[in-house]
C-alpha atoms as a PDB file:
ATOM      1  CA  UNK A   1     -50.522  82.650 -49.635  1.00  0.00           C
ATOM      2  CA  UNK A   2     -47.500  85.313 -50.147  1.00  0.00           C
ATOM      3  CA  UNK A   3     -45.056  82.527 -50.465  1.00  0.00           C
ATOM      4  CA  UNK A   4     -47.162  80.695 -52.683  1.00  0.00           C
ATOM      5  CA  UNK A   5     -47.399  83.432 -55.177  1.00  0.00           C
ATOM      6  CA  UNK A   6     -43.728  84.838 -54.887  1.00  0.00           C
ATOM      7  CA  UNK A   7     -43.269  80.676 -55.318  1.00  0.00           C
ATOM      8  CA  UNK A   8     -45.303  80.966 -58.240  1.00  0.00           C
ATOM      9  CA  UNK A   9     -43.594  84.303 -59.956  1.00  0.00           C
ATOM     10  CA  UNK A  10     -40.095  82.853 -60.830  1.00  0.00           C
ATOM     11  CA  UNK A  11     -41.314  80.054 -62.967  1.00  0.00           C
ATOM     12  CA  UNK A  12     -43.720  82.115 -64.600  1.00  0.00           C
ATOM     13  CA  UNK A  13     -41.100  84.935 -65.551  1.00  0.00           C
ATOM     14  CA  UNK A  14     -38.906  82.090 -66.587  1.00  0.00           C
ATOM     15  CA  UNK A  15     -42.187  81.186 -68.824  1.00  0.00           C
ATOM     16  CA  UNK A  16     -42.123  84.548 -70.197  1.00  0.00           C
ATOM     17  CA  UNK A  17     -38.179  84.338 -71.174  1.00  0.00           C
ATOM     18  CA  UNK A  18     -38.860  80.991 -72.523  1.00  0.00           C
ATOM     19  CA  UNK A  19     -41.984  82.056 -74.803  1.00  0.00           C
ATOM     20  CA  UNK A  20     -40.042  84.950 -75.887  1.00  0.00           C
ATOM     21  CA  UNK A  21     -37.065  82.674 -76.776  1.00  0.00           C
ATOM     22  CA  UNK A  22     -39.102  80.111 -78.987  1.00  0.00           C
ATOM     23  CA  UNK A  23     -41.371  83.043 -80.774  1.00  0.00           C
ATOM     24  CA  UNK A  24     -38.117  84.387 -82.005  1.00  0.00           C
ATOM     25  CA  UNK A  25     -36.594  81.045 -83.416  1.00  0.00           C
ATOM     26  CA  UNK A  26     -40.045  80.508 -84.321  1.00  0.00           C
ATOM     27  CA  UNK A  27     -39.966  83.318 -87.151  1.00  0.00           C
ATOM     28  CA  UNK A  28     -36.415  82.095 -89.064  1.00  0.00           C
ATOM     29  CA  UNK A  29     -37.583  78.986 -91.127  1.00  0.00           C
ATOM     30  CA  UNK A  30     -34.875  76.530 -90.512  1.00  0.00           C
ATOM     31  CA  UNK A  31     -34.687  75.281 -94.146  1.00  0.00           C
ATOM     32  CA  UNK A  32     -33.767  78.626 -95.670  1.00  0.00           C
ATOM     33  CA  UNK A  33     -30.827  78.983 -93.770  1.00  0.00           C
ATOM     34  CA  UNK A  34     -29.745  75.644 -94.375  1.00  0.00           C
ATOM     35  CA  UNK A  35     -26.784  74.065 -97.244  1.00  0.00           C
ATOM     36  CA  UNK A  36     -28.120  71.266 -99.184  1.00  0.00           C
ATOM     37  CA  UNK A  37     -31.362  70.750 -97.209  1.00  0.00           C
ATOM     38  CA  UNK A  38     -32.302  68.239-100.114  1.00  0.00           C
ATOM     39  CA  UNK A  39     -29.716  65.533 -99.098  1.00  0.00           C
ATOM     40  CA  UNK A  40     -31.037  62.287 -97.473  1.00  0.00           C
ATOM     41  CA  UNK A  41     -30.285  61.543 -93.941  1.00  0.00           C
ATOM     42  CA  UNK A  42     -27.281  58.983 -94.459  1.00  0.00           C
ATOM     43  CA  UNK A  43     -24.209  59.014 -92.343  1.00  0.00           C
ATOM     44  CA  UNK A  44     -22.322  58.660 -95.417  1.00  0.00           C
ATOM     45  CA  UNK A  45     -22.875  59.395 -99.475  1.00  0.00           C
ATOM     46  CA  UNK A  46     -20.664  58.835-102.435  1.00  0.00           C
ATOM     47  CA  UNK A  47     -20.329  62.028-104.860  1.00  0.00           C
ATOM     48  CA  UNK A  48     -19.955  61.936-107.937  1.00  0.00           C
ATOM     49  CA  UNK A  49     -16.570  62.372-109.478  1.00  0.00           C
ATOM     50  CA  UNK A  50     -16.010  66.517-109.851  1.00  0.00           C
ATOM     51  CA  UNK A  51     -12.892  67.571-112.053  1.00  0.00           C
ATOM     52  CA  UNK A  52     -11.798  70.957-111.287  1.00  0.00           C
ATOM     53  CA  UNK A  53     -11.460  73.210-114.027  1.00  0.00           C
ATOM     54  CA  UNK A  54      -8.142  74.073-115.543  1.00  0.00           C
ATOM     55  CA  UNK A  55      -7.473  77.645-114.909  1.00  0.00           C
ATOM     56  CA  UNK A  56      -6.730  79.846-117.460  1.00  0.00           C
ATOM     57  CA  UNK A  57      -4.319  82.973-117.793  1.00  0.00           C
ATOM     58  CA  UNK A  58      -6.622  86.042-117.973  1.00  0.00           C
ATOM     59  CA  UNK A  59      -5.766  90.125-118.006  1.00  0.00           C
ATOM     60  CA  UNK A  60      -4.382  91.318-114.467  1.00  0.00           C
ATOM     61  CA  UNK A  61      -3.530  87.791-113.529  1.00  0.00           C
ATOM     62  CA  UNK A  62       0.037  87.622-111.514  1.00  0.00           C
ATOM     63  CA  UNK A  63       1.784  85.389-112.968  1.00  0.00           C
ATOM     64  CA  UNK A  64       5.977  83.947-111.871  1.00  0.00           C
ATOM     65  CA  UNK A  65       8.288  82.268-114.559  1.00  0.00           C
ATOM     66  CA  UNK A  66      11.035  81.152-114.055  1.00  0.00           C
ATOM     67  CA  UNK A  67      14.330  80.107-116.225  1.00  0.00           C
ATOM     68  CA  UNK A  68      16.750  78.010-116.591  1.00  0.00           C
ATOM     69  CA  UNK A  69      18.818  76.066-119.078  1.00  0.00           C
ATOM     70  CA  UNK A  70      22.095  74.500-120.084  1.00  0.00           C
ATOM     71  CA  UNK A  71      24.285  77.536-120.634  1.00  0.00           C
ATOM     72  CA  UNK A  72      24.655  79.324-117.481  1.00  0.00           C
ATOM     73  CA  UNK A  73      25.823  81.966-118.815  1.00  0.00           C
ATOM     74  CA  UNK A  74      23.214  83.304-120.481  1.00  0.00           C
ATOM     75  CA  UNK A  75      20.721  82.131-118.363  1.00  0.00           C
ATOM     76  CA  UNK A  76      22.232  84.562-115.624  1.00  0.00           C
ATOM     77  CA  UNK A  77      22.217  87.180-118.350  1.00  0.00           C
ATOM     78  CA  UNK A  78      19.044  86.716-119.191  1.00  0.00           C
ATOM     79  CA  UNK A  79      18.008  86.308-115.178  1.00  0.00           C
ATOM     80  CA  UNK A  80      19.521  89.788-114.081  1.00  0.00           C
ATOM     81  CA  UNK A  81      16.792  91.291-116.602  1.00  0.00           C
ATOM     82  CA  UNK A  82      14.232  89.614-114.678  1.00  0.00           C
ATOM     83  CA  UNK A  83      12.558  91.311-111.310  1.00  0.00           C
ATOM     84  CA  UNK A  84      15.205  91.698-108.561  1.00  0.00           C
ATOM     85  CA  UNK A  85      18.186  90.199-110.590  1.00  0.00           C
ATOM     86  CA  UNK A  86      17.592  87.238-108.649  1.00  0.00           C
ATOM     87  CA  UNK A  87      19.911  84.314-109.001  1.00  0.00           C
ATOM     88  CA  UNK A  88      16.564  81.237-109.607  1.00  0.00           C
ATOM     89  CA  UNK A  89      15.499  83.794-112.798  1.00  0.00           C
ATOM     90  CA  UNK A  90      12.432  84.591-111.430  1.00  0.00           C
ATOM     91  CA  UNK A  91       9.920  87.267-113.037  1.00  0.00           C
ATOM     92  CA  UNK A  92       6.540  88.220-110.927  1.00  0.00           C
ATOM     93  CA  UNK A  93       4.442  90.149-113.533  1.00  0.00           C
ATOM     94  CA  UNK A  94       0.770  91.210-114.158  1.00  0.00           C
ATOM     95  CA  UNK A  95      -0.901  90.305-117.393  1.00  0.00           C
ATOM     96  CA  UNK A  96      -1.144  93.811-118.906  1.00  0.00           C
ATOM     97  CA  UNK A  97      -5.054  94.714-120.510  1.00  0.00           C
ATOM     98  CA  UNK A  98      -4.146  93.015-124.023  1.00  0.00           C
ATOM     99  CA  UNK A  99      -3.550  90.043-122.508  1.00  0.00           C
ATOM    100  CA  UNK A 100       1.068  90.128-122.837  1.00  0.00           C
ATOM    101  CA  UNK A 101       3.587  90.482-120.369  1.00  0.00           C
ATOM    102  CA  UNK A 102       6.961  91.705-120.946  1.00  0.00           C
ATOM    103  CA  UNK A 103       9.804  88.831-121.154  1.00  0.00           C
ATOM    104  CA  UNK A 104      13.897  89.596-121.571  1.00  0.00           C
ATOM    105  CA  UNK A 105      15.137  89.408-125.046  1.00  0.00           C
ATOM    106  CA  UNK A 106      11.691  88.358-126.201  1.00  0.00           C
ATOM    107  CA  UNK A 107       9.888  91.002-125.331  1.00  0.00           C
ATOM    108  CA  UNK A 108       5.595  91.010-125.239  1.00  0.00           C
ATOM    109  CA  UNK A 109       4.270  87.610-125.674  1.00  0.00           C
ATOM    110  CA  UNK A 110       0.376  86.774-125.368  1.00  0.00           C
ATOM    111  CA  UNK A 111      -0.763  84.382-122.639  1.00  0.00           C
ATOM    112  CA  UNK A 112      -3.941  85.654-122.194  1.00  0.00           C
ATOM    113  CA  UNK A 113      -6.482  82.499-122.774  1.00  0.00           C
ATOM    114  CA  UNK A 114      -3.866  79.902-122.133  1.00  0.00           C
ATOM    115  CA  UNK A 115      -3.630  77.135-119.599  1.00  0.00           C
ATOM    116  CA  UNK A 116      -0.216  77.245-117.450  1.00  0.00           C
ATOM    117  CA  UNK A 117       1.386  74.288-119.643  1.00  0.00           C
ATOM    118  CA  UNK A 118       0.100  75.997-123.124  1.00  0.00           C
ATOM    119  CA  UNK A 119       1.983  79.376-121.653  1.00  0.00           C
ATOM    120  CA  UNK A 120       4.934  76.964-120.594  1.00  0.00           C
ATOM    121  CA  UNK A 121       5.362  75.766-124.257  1.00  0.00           C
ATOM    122  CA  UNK A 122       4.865  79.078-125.636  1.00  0.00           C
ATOM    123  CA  UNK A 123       7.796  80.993-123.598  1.00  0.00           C
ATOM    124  CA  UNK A 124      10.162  77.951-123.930  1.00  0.00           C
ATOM    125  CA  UNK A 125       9.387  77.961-127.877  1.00  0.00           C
ATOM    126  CA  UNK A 126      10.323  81.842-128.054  1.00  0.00           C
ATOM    127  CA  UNK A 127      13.431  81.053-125.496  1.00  0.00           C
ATOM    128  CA  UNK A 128      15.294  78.531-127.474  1.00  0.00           C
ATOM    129  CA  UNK A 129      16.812  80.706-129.488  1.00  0.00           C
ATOM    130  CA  UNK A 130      19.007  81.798-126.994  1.00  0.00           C
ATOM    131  CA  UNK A 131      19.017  79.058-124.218  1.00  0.00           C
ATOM    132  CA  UNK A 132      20.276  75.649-125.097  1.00  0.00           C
ATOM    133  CA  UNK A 133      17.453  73.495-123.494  1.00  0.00           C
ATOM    134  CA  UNK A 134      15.387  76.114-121.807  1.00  0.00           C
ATOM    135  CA  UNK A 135      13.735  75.015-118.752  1.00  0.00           C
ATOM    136  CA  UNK A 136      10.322  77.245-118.051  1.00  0.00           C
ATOM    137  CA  UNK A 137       8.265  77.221-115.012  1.00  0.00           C
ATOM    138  CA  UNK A 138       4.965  78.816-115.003  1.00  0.00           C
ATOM    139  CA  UNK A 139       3.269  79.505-111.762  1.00  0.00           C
ATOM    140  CA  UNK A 140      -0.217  81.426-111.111  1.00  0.00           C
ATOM    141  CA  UNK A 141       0.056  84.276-108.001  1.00  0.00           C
ATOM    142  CA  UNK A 142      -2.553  84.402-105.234  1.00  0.00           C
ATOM    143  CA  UNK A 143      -6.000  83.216-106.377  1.00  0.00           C
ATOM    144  CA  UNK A 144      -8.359  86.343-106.406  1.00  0.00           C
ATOM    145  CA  UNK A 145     -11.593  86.583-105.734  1.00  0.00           C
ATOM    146  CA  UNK A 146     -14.271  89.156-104.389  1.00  0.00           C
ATOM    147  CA  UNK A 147     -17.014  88.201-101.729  1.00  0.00           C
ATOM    148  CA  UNK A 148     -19.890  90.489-101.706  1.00  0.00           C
ATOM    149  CA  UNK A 149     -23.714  90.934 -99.994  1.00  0.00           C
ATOM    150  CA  UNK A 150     -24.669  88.966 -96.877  1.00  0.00           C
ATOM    151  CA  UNK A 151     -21.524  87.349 -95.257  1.00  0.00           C
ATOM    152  CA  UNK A 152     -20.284  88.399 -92.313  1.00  0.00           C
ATOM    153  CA  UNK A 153     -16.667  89.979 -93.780  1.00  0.00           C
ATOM    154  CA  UNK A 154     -16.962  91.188 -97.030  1.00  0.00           C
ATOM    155  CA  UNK A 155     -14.286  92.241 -99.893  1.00  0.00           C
ATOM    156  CA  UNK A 156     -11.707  90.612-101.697  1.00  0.00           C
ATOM    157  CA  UNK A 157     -10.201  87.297-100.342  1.00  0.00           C
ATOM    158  CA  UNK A 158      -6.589  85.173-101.725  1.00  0.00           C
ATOM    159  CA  UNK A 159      -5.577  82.105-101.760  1.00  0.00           C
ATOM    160  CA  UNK A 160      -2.687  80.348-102.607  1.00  0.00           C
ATOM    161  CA  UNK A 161      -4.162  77.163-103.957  1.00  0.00           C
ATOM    162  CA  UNK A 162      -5.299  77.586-107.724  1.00  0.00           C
ATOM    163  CA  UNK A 163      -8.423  75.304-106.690  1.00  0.00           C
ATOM    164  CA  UNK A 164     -11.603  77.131-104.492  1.00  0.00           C
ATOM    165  CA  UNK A 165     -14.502  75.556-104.096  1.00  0.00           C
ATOM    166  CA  UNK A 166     -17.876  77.958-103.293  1.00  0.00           C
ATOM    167  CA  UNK A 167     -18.206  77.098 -99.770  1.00  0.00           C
ATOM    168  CA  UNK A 168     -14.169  77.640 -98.746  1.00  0.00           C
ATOM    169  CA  UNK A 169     -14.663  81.339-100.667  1.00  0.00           C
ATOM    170  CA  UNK A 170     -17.934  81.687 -98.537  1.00  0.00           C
ATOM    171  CA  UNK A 171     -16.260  79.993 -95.513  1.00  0.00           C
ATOM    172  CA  UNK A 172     -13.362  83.410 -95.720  1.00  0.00           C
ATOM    173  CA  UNK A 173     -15.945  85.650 -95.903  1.00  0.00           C
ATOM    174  CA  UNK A 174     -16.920  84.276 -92.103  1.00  0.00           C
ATOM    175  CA  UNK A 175     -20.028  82.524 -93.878  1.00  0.00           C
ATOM    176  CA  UNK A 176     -23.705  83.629 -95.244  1.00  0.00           C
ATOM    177  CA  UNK A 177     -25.774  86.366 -92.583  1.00  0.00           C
ATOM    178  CA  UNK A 178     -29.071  84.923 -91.688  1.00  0.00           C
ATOM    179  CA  UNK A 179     -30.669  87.348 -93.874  1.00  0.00           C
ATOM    180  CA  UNK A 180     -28.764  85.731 -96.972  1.00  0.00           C
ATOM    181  CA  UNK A 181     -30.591  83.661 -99.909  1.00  0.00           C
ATOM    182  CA  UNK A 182     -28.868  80.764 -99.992  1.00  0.00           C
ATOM    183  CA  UNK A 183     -30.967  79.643-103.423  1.00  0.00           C
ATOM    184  CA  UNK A 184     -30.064  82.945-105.409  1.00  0.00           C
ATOM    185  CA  UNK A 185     -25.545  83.282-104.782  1.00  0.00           C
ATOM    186  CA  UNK A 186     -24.723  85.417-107.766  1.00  0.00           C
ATOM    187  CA  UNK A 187     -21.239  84.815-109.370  1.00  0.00           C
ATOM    188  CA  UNK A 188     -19.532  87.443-111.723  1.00  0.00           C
ATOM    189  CA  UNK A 189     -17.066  85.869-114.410  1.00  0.00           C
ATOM    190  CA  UNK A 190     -14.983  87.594-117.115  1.00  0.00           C
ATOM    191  CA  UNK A 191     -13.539  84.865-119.603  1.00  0.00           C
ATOM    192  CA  UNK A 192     -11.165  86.071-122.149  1.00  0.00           C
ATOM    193  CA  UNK A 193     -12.912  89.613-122.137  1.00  0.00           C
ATOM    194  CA  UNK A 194     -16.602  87.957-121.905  1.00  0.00           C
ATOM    195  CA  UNK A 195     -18.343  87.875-118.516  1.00  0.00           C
ATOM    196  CA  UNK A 196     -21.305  86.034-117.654  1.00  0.00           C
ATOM    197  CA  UNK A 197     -23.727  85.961-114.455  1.00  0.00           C
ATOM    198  CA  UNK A 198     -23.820  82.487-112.615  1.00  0.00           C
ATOM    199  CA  UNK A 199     -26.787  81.705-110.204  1.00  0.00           C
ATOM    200  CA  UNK A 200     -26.178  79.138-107.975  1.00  0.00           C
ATOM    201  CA  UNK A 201     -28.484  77.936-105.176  1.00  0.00           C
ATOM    202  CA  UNK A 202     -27.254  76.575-101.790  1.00  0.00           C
ATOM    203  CA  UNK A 203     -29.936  74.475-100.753  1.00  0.00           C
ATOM    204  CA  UNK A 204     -29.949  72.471-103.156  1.00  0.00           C
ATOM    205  CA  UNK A 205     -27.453  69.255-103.366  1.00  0.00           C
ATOM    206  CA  UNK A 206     -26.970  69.288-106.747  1.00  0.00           C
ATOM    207  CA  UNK A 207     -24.111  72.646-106.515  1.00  0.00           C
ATOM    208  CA  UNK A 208     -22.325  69.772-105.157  1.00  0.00           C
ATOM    209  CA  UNK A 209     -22.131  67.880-108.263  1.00  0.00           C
ATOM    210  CA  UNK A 210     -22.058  70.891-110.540  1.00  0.00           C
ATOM    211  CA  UNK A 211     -18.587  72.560-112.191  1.00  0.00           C
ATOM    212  CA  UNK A 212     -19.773  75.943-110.617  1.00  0.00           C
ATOM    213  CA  UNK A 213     -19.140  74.139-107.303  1.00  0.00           C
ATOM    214  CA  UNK A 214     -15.344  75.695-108.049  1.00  0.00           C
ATOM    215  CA  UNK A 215     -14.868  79.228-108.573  1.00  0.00           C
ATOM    216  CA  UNK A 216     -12.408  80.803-111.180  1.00  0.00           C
ATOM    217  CA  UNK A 217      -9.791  83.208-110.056  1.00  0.00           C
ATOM    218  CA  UNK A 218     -10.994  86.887-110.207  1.00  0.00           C
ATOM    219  CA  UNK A 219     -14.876  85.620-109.587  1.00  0.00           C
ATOM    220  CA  UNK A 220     -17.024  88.378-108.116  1.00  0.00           C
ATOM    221  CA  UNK A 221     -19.581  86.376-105.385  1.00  0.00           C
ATOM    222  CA  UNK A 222     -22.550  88.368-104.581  1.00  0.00           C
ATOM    223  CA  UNK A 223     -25.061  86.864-101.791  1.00  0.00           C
ATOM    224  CA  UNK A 224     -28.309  88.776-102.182  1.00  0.00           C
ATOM    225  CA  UNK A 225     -30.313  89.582 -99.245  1.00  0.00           C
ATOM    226  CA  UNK A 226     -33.931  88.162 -98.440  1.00  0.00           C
ATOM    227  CA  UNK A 227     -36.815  90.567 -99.614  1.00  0.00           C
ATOM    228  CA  UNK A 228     -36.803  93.433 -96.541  1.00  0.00           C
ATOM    229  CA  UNK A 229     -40.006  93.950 -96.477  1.00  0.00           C
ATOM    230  CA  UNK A 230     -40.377  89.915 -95.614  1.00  0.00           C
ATOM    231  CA  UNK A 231     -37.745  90.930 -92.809  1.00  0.00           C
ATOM    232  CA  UNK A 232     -39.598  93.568 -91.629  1.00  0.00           C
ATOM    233  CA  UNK A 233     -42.724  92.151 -91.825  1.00  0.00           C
ATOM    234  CA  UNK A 234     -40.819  88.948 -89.529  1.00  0.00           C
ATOM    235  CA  UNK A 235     -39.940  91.479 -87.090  1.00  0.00           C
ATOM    236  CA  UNK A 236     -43.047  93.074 -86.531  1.00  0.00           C
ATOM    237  CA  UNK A 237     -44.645  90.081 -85.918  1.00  0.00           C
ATOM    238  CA  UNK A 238     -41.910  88.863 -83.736  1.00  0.00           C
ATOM    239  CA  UNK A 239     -42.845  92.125 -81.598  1.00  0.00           C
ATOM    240  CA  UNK A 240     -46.228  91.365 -82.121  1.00  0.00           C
ATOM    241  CA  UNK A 241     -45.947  87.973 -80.603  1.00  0.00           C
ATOM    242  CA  UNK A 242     -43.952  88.775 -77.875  1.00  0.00           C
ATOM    243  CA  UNK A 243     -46.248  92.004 -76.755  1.00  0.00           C
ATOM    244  CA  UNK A 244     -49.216  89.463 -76.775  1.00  0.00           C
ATOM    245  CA  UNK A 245     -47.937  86.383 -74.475  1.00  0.00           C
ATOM    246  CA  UNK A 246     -45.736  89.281 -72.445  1.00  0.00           C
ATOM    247  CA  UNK A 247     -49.455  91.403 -71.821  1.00  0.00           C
ATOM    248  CA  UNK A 248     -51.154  88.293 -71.022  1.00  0.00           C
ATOM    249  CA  UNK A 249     -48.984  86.714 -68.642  1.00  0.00           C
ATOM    250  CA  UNK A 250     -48.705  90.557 -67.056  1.00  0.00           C
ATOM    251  CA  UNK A 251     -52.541  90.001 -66.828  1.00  0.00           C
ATOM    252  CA  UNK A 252     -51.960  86.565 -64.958  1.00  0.00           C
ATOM    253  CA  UNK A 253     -49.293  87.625 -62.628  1.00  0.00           C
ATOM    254  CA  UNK A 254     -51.270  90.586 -61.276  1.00  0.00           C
ATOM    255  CA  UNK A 255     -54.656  88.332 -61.285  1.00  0.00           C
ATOM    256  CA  UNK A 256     -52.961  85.747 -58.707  1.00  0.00           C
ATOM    257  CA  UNK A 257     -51.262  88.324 -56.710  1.00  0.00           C
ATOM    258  CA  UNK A 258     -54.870  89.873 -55.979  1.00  0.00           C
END
């Protein structure tokens, strides 16, 4: 009879493990912390065609130029002015608050609002007065952008491709906490001096097909965290749940060893 009951014990405390196992998966509904929970079950699905959108230069962008031309001698004049008297005539500058940045012999210029080729044509305009067939390069610095609420690692991110998508910014922030809502991502965009607040929701398939599917340089992404008292309340009945099958198989183990 003692073997049978000490026989009898390990499964049932491997019971109690097990019970307490599923009652916790039990309380996290699988569709909430899901991406695009709407999409059929296909091993493959054509997208439709997404254009990226063509980045702007805004205030407190980093921005490199660089010069050349036919007369090499004042192209080098004109380099050594440039950060570092480098010899490619390369300047690394911020885009000061009223939207200029300081050029050699032309001094401010506005790019604030253009596109990288607009800014190109602008500087090489104001250049050919003193370069015989001025050759401009306009490059953006590191793409930056802020990752906020429930992800795992927080803060501000960079990239050095001028094209992010919402799930490779979410993917550097180590990815959305359990406690994140996935349907209500908040994104924080200034625009030439005029922001505007983005929702975007997660589950749904149709972010995939959207142009907020790719965030802007300088985007502020907040994740907001599920209502706490619907955490707590999870919890409690977690506990609950677990105090209940934990009693009652207590109950049952002392019952058999009697």
């Amino acid at each position: 009879m003692n073997n049978l009951k000490s026989t009898m014990g390990k499964p049932i405390f491997l019971l109690i493990l097990i019970a307490m196992a599923m009652v916790q998966t039990s309380c996290i509904n699988s569709k909430s912390i899901m991406y695009f929970n709407n999409l059929p079950d296909t091993t493959r699905l054509q997208l439709e065609k997404l254009i990226p959108p063509v980045p702007t230069i805004q205030v407190n962008d980093e921005v490199e130029i660089r010069i050349g031309g036919d007369n090499e001698k004042t192209v080098a004049y004109i380099s050594q002015h440039f950060a570092g008297g480098n010899e490619t005539g390369s300047l690394l500058t911020v885009v000061d608050v009223n939207g200029a940045i300081e050029l050699p012999q032309i001094g401010k210029l506005t790019i604030a609002g253009l596109t990288r080729e607009e800014a190109k044509d602008l500087i090489t305009k104001a250049y050919k007065e003193y370069l015989i067939n001025p050759v401009i390069m306009v490059k953006f610095g590191e793409f930056h952008f802020s990752v906020l609420g429930e992800v795992k690692m927080p803060g501000m991110k960079a990239s050095k491709t001028e094209k992010v998508n919402i799930l490779e910014a979410l993917a550097q922030a180590g990815d959305l906490t359990q406690y994140a809502q996935r349907d209500k991502v908040k994104i924080i965009r200034e625009v030439n001096g005029n922001r505007e607040l983005i929702t975007i929701n997660l589950n749904d398939k149709a972010i995939l097909n959207s142009p907020d599917y790719y965030i802007h340089t300088n985007d502020v992404i907040y994740v907001e965290p599920k209502n706490v008292k619907q955490v707590t309340d999870n919890f409690q009945r977690t506990l609950l749940y677990i105090t209940g099958i934990t009693s009652f198989l207590t109950v049952f183990l002392v019952a058999i060893k009697r």
